[in-house]
Protein backbone atom coordinates (compact mmCIF):
# COMPACT_ATOMS: atom_id res chain seq x y z
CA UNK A 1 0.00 0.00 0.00
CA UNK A 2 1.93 3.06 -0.94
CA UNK A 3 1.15 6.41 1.61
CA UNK A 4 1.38 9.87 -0.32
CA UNK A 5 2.79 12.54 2.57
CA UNK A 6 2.46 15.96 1.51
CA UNK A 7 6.27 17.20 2.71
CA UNK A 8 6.53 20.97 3.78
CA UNK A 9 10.48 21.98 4.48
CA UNK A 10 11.40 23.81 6.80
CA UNK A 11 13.04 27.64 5.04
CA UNK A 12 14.86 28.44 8.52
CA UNK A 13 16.56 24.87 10.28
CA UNK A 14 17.74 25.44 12.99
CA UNK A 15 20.69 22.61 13.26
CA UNK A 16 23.59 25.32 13.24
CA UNK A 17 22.40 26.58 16.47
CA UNK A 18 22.94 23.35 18.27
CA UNK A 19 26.31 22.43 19.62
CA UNK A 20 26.03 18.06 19.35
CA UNK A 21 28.94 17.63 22.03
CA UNK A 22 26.69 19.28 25.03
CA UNK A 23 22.91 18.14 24.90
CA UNK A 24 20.64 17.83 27.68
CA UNK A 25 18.50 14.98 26.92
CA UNK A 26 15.13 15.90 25.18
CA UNK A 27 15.77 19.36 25.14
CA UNK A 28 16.79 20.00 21.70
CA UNK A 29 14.34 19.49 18.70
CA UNK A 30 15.18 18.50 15.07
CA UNK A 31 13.59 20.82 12.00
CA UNK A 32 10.52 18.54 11.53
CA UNK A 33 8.28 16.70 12.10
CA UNK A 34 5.35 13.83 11.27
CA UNK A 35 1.50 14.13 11.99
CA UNK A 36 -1.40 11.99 11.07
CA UNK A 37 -5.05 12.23 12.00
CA UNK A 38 -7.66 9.74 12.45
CA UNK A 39 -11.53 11.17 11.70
CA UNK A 40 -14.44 8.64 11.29
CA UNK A 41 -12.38 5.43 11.42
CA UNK A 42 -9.79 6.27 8.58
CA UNK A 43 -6.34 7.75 9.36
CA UNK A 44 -6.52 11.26 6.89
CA UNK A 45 -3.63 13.97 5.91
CA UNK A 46 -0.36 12.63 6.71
CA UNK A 47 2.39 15.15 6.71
CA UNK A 48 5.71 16.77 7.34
CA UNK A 49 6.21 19.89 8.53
CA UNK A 50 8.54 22.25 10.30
CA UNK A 51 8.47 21.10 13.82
CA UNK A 52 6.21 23.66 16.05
CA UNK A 53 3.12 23.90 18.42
CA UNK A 54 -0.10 21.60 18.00
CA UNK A 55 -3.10 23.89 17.45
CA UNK A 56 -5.69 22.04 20.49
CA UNK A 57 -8.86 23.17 21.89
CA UNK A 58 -8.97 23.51 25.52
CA UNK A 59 -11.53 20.59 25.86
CA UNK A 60 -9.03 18.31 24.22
CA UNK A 61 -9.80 14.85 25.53
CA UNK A 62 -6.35 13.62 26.60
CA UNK A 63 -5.89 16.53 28.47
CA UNK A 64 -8.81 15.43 30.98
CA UNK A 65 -8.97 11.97 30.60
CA UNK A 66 -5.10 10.28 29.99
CA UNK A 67 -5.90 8.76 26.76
CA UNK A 68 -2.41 9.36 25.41
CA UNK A 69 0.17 6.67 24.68
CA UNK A 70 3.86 6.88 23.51
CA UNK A 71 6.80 5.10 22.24
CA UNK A 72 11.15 6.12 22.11
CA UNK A 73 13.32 5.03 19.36
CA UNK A 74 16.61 5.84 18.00
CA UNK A 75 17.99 6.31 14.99
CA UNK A 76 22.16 6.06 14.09
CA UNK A 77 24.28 6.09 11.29
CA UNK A 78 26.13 3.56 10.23
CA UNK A 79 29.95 3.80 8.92
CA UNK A 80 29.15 4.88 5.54
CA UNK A 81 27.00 7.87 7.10
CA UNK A 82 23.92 5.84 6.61
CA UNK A 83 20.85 6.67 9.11
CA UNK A 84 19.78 3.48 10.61
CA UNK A 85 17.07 2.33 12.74
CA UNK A 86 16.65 -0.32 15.27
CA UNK A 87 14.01 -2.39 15.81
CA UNK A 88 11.35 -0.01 14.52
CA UNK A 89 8.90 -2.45 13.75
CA UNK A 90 8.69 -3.84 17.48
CA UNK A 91 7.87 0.27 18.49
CA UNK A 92 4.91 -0.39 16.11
CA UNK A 93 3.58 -3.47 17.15
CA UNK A 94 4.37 -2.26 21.03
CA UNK A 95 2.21 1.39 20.34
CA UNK A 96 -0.71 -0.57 19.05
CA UNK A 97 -0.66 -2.90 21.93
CA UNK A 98 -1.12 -0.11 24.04
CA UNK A 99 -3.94 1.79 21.29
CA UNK A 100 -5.28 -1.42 22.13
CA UNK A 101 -5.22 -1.67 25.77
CA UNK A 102 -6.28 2.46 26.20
CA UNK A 103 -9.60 1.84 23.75
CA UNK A 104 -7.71 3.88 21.14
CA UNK A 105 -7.13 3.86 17.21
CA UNK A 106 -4.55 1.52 16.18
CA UNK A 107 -2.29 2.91 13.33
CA UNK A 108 -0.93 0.91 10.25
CA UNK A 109 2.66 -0.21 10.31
CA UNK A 110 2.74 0.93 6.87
CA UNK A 111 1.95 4.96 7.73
CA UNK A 112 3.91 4.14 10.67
CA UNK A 113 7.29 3.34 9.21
CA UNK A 114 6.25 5.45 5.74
CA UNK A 115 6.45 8.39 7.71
CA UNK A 116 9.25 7.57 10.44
CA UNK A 117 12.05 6.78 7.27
CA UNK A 118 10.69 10.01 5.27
CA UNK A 119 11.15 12.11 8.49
CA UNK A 120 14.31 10.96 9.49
CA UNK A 121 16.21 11.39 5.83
CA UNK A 122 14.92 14.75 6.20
CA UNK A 123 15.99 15.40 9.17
CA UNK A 124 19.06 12.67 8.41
CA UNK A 125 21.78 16.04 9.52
CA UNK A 126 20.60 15.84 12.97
CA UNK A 127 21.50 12.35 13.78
CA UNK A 128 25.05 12.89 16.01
CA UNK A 129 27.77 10.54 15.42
CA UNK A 130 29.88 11.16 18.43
CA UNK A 131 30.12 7.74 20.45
CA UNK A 132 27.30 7.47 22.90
CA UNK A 133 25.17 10.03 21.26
CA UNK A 134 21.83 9.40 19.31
CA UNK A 135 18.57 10.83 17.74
CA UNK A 136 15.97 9.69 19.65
CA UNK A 137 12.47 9.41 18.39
CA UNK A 138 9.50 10.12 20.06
CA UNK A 139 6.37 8.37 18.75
CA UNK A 140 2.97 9.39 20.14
CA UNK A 141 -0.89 9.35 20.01
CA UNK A 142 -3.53 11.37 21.89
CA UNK A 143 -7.05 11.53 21.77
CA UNK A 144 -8.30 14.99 19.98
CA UNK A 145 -12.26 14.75 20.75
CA UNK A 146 -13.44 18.43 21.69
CA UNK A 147 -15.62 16.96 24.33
CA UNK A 148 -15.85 17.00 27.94
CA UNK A 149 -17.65 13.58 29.18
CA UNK A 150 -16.12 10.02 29.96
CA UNK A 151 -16.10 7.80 27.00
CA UNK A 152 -13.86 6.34 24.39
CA UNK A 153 -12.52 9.22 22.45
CA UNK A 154 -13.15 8.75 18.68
CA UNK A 155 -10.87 11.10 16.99
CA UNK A 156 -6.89 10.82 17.08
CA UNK A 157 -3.71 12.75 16.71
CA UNK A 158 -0.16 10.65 15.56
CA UNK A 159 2.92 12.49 15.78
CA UNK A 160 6.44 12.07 15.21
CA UNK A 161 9.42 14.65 16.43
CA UNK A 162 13.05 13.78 17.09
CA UNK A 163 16.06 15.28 18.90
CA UNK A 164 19.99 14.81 18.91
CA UNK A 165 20.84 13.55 22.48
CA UNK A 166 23.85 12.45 24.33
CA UNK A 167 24.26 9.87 26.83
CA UNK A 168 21.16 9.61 29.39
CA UNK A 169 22.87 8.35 32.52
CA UNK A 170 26.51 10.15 32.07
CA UNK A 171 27.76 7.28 35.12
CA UNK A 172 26.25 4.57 37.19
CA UNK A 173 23.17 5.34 39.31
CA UNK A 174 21.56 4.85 42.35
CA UNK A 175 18.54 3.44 43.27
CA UNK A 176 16.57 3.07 46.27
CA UNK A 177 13.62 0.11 46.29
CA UNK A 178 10.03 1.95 46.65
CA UNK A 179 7.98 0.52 49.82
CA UNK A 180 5.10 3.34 49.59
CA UNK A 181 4.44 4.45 46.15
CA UNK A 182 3.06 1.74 43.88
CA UNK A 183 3.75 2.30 39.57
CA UNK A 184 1.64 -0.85 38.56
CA UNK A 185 -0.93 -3.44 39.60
CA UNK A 186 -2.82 -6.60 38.03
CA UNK A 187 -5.45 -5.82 35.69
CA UNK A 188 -4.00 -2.26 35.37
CA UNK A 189 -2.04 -0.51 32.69
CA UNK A 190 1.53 -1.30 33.54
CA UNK A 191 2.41 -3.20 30.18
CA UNK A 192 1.71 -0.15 28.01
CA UNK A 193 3.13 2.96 27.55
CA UNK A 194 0.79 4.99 28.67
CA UNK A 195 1.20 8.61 29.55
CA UNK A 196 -0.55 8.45 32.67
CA UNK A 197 2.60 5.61 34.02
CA UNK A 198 4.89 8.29 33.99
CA UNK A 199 2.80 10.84 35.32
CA UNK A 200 2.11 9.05 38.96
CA UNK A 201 5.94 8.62 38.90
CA UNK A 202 6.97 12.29 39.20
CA UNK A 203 6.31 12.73 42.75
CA UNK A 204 8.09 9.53 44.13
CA UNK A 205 10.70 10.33 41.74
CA UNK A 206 11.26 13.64 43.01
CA UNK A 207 11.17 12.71 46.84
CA UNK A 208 14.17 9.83 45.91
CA UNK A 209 15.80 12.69 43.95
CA UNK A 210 15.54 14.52 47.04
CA UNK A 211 17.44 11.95 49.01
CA UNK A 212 20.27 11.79 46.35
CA UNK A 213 19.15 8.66 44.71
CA UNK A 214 19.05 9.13 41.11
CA UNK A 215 16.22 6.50 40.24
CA UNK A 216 13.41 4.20 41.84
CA UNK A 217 13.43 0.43 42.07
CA UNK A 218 9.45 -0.21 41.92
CA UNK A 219 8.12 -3.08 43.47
CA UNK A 220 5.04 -4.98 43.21
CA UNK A 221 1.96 -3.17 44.40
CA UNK A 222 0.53 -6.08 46.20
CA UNK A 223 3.26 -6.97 49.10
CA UNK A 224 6.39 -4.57 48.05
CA UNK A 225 8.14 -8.07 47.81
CA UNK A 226 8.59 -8.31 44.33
CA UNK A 227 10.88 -6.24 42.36
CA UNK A 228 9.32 -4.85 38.60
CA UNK A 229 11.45 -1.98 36.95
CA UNK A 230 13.77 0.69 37.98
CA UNK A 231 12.17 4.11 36.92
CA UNK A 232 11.18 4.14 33.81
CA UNK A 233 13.59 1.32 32.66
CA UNK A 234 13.90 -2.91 32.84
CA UNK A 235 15.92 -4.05 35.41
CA UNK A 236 18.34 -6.92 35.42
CA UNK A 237 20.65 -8.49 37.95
CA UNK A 238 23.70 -11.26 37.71
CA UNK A 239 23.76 -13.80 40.86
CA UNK A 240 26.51 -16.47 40.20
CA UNK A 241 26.67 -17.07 36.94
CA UNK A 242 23.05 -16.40 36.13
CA UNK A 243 21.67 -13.65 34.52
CA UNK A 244 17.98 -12.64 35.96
CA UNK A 245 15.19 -10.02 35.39
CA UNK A 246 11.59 -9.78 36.07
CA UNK A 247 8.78 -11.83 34.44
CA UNK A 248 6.27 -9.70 32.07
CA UNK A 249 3.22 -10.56 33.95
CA UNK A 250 1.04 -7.59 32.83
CA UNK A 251 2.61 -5.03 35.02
CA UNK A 252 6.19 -4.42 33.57
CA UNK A 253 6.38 -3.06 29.99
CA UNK A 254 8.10 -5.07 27.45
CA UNK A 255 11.30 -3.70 26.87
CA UNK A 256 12.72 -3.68 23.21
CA UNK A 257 16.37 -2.76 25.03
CA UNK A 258 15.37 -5.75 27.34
CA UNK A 259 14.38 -8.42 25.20
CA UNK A 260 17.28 -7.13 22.81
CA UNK A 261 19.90 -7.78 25.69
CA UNK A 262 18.57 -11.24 26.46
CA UNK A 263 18.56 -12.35 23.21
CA UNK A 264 22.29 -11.23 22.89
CA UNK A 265 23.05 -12.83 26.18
CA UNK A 266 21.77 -16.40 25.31
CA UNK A 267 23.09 -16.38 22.27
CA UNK A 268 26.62 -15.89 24.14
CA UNK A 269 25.87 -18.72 26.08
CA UNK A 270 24.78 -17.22 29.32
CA UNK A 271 21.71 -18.82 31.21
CA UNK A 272 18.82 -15.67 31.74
CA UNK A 273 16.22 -16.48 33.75
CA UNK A 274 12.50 -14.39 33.09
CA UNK A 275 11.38 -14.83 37.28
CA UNK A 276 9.71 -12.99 40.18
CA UNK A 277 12.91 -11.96 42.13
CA UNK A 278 12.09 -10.82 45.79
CA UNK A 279 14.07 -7.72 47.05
CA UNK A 280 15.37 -9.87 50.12
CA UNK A 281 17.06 -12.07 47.49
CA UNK A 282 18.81 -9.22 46.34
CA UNK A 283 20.24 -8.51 49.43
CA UNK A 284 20.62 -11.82 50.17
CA UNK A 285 22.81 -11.93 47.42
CA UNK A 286 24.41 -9.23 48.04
CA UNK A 287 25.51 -10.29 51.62
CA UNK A 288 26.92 -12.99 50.39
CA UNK A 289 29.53 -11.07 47.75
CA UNK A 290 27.62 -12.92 44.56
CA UNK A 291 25.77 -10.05 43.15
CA UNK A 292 27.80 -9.36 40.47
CA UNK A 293 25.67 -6.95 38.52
CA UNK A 294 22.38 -4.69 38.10
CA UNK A 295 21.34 -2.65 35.19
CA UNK A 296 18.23 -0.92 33.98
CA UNK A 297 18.11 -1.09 30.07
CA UNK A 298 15.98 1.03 27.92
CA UNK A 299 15.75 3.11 24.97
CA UNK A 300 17.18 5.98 26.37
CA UNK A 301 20.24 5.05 28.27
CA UNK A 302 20.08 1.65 26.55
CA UNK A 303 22.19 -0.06 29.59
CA UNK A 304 22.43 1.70 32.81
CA UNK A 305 25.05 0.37 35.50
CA UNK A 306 23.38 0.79 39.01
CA UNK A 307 26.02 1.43 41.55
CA UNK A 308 24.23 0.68 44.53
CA UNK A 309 20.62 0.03 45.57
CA UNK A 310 19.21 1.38 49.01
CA UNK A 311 16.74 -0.64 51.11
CA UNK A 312 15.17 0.12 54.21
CA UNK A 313 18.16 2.73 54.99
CA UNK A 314 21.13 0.68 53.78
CA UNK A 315 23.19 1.14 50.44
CA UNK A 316 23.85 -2.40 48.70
CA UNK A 317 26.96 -1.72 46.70
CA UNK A 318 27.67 -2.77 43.48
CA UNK A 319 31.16 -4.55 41.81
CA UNK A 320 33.10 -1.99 40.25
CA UNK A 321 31.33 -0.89 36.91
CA UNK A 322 34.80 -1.15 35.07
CA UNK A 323 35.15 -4.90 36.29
CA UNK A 324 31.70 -6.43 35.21
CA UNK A 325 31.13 -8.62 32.76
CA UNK A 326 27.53 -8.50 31.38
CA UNK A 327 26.80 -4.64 31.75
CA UNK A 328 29.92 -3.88 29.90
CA UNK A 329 29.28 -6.39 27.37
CA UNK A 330 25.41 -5.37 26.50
CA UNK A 331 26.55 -1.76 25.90
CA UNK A 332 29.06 -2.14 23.58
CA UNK A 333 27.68 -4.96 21.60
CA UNK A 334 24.44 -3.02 21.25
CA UNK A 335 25.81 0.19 20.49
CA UNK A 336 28.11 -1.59 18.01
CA UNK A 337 25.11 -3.12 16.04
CA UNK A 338 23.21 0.14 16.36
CA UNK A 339 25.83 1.86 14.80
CA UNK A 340 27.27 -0.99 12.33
CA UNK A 341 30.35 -1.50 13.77
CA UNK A 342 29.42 -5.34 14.20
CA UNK A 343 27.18 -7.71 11.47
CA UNK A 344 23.38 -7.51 12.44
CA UNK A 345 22.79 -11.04 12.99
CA UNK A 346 19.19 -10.46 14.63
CA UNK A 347 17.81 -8.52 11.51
CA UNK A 348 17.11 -5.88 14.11
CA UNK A 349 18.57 -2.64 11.78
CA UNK A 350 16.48 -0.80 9.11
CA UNK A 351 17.93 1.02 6.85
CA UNK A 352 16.88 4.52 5.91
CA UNK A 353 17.24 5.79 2.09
């Protein structure tokens, strides 16, 4: 099915202004941008246009009622200054999961990845190529119903911006396990990536920020036993010579970073297990001198070293990041495929003409 996208260019970029080396992440905004709408079950008008404000009334359904869902992706280029990027397909299938699950309009892979590739040759310029660095890609759908009342919304907005970014988490973090705040329960939205997740995670958040703790390790909202993500990332830990990380059970989201890295692990021969893992194993673990690693992985800072996690008052310290095996294995092997340094052999990169 071919998709015809009316292309407006930008007459003023802006991509002299921005100095690559020294981005703070999501802060900086490439020259355009994609938008579809969906009006009486047909998705109408795509587009590309200079990036710049939405024109919304103030009854605007998201705004009152959360239906609003989003994805991150990155693009890369590749050694022959080719933009490249990964696993776009899964960000496709993942956003209509959540359309799905949040009684919205599901969108077409084919508009979907027609108008990602056109907007990022565009916008190709903006992609950084200094080692760490990144355009990220931000994915999203809101309801646009000019209606104040609770029901399924029946009109959508699909947009897609980007921005240059450097490295997320510039060292290792840490992270202190959540015993009030809960992110996700059963039956709940926690597999999707809905707007509202990250909203009820600013305040407990902020109060760890507070404490110096630069991220939260959430825990189930049933007992606080059971360890889920950490902020808004997967979480994985190495006891012995096992590699292990939460099961999706309808409250964790289903990383693309995660499954990426456990793919890549098994396929170096390392055993991953997909289990509940109670926090007092951790420490248990820990105690012990056999928890070797722990890493969030995501989009955004792809793998994150955690350099100690905080329970009940006490800071569980982590090996030396320099010294561990898995962590520092992930990262580079990832970044190396992202960037075709190393053969694909998962079919994970798309190419952008």
């Amino acid at each position: 099915m071919a998709i015809s996208i009316k292309i407006t260019k930008t007459t003023h970029s802006r991509i002299n202004t921005c100095d690559f080396n020294n981005i703070q992440f999501g802060t900086v905004f490439s020259d355009h941008m994609f938008v579809v709408d969906y009006e009486d079950g047909n998705w109408i008008n795509p587009e590309i246009l200079p990036f710049g404000p939405l024109s919304l009334s103030p009854s605007t359904f998201a705004l009152h009622y959360g239906q609003a869902i989003f994805e991150g992706m990155k693009a890369y280029k590749n050694t022959n200054g080719e933009a490249q990027l990964f696993r776009p397909k899964d960000n496709i299938k993942r956003l209509n999961q959540s359309a799905k699950r949040m009684a919205m309009a599901e969108l077409p892979e084919e508009i979907f990845m027609e108008g990602l590739k056109q907007l990022i040759a565009i916008d190709s310029n903006w992609i950084p190529t200094k080692s760490g660095s990144s355009l990220y890609i931000r994915p999203y759908m809101f309801a646009t119903d000019e209606f104040v009342g609770v029901r399924p919304a029946k009109h959508f907005k699909f947009v897609i911006f980007t921005c240059p970014v450097n490295a997320y988490y510039p060292k290792p973090i840490r992270v202190v396990v959540e015993e009030k705040y809960v992110r996700a329960f059963d039956g709940g939205v926690g597999a999707t990536k809905a707007a509202g997740n990250y909203g009820i995670s600013m305040l407990p958040t902020y109060e760890a920020n507070q404490k110096g703790f630069d991220q939260i390790i959430w825990t189930d909202g049933r007992e606080h036993k059971y360890i889920e993500e950490s902020g808004t990332m997967n979480v994985f830990f190495v006891i012995g010579d096992k590699v292990i990380t939460p099961l999706l059970d309808g409250t964790i989201l289903e990383g693309i970073t995660r499954n990426s890295c456990i793919k890549l692990l098994q396929n170096k021969g390392y055993t991953v297990e997909e289990r509940k893992i109670s926090v007092d194993e951790i420490v248990d673990a820990s105690n012990k001198g056999v928890l070797k690693d722990a890493f969030g992985t995501g989009t955004a800072a792809i793998v994150a070293k955690i350099a100690a996690i905080n329970y009940k008052g006490v800071d569980y310290k982590l090996p030396n990041p320099e010294e561990r095996e898995v962590s520092n294995y992930l990262y580079k092997t990832l970044g190396e495929i992202q960037t075709g340094l190393i053969p694909d052999n998962f079919n994970w990169i798309e190419r952008v003409n």
